[in-house]
Protein backbone atom coordinates (compact mmCIF):
# COMPACT_ATOMS: atom_id res chain seq x y z
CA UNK A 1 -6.25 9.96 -6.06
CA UNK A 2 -8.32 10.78 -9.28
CA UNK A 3 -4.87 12.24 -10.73
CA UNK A 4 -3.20 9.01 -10.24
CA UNK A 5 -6.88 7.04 -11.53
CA UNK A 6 -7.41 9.63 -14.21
CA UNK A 7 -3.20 8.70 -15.86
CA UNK A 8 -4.17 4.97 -15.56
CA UNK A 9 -7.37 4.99 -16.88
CA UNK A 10 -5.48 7.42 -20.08
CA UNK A 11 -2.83 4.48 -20.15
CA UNK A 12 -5.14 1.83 -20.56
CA UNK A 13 -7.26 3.96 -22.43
CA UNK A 14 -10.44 2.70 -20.58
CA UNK A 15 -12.47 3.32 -17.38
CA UNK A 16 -11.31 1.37 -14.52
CA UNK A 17 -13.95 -0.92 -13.00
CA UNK A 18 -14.71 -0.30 -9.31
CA UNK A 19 -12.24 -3.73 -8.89
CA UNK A 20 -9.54 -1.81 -10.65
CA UNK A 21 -9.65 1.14 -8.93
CA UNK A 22 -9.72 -0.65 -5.44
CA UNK A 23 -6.13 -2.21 -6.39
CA UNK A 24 -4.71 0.87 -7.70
CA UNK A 25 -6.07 2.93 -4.77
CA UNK A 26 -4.43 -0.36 -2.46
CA UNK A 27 -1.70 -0.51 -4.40
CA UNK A 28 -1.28 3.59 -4.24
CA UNK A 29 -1.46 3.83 -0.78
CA UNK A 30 -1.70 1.13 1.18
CA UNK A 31 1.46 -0.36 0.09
CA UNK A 32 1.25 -4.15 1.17
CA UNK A 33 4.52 -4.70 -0.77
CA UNK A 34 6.46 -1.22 1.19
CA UNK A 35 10.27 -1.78 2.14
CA UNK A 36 8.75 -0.58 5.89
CA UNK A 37 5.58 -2.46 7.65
CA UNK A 38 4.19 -1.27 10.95
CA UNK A 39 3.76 -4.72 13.24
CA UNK A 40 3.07 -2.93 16.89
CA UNK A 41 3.32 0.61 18.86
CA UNK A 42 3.72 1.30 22.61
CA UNK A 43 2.87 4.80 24.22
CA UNK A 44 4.02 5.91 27.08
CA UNK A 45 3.98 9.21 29.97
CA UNK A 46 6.76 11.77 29.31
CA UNK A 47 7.68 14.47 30.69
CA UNK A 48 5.18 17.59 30.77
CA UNK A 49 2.54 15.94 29.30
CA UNK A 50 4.47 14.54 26.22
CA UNK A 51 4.00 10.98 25.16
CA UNK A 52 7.12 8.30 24.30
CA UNK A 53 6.14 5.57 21.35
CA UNK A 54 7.94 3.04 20.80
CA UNK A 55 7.09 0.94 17.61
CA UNK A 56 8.19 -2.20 15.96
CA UNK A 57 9.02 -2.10 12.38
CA UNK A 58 9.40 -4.74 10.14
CA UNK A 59 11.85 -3.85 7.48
CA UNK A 60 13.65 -6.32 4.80
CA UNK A 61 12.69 -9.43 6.91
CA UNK A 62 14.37 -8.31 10.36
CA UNK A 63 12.28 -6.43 13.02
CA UNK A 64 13.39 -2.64 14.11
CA UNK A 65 12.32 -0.90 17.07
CA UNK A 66 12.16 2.82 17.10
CA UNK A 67 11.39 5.28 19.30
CA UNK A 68 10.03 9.10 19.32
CA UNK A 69 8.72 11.84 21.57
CA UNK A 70 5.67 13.77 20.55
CA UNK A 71 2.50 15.63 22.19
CA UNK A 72 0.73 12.23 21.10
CA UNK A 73 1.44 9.09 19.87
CA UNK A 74 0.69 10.36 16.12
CA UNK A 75 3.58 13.24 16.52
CA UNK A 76 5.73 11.02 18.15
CA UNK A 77 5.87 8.13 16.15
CA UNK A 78 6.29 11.34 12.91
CA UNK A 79 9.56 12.33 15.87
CA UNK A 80 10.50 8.72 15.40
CA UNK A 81 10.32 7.92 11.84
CA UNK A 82 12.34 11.29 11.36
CA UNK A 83 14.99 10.34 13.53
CA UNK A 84 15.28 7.19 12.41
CA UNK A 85 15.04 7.80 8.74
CA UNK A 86 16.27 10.99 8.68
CA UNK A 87 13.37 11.30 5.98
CA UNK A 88 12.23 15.43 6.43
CA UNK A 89 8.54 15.81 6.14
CA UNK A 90 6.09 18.33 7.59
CA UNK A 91 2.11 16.27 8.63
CA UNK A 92 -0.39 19.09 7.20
CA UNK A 93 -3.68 17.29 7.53
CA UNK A 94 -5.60 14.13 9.06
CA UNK A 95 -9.05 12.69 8.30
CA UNK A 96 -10.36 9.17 9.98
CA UNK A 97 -13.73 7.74 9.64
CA UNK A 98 -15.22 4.29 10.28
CA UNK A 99 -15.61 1.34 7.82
CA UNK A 100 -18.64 0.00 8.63
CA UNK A 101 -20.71 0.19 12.00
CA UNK A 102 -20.59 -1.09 15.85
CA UNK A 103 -17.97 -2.58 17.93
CA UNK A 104 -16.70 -4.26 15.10
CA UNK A 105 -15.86 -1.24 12.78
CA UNK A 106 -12.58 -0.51 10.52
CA UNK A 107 -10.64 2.90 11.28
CA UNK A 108 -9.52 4.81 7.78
CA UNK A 109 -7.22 6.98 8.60
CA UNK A 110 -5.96 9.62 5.35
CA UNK A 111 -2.83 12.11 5.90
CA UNK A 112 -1.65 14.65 4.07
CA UNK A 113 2.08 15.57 4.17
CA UNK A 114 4.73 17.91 2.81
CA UNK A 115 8.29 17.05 1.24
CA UNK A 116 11.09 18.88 1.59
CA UNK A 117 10.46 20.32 -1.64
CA UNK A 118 6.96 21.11 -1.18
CA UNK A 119 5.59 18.39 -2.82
CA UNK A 120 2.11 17.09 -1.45
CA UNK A 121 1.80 12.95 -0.32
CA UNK A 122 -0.69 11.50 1.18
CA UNK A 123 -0.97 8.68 2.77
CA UNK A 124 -3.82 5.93 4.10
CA UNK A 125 -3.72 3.44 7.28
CA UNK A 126 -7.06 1.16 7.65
CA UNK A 127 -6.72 -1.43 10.70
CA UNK A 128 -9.73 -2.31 13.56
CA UNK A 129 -7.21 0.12 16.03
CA UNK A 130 -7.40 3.96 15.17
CA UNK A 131 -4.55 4.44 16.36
CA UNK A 132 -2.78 1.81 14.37
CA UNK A 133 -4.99 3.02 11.41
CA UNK A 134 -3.35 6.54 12.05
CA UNK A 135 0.26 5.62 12.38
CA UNK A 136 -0.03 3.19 9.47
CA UNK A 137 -1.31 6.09 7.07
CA UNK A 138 1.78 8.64 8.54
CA UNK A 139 3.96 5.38 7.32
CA UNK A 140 2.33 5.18 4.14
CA UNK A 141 2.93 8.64 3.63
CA UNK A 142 6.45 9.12 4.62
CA UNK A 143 7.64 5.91 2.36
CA UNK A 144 5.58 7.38 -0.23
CA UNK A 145 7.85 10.74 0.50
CA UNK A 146 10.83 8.70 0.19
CA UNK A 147 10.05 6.98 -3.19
CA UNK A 148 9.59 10.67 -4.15
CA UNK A 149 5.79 10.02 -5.06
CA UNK A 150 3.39 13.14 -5.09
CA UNK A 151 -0.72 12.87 -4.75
């Protein structure tokens, strides 16, 4: 991120307050405004200890449901988003942490993925769930892949 803060603040020609750099960091990654928004996942028992997710997807005003196959629900809802997208990607790194403290606590969840081309994206989910959290950074990520954003 302080490639993409470092070309804005050279734009502007001016440091970013810590205001600014929330809503380019927002903007950046958590992409309230993406084509794709994650509104609910189900995970179920498969077969030799796999795990089936299905997830609901709201894209261009109509819901989607999609559904993948993965050794969790993190590779299967990557499985899914593949399939369905047909969007190639490899998921290279994961880092969560808690906003805040106690029962009431916000998941961050940061991912690190790979284009086609090599290219490095990351990509951030923060919700109360982790696992939401996770799957909404690996969708962050992949429509960041798509857009054919890098950092």
């Amino acid at each position: 991120f302080s490639k993409i803060a470092q070309e804005q603040m050279d734009e502007e020609g001016k440091e970013l307050t810590s205001a600014a750099l929330w809503s380019l960091f927002s903007k950046t990654y958590l992409l309230s405004d993406a084509p794709l928004e994650l509104l609910a996942h189900k995970t179920f028992p498969g077969a030799e200890g796999s795990r089936t997710l299905t997830a609901e997807l709201k894209q261009d005003g109509a819901i989607r449901t999609i559904e993948g196959v993965g050794n969790g629900p993190i590779d299967a809802f990557v499985d899914a988003l593949k399939t369905t997208y047909g969007v190639e990607f490899s998921f290279l790194d994961y880092h969560e942490h808690a906003v805040g403290r106690g029962a009431n606590a916000t998941a961050a969840c940061y991912v690190q993925l790979q284009d086609e081309k090599g290219r490095i994206v990351h990509g951030v989910g923060i919700d109360p769930n982790i696992v939401m959290a996770s799957l909404k950074a690996v969708l962050s990520g992949m429509q960041r892949v798509m857009a054919g954003q890098t950092g």
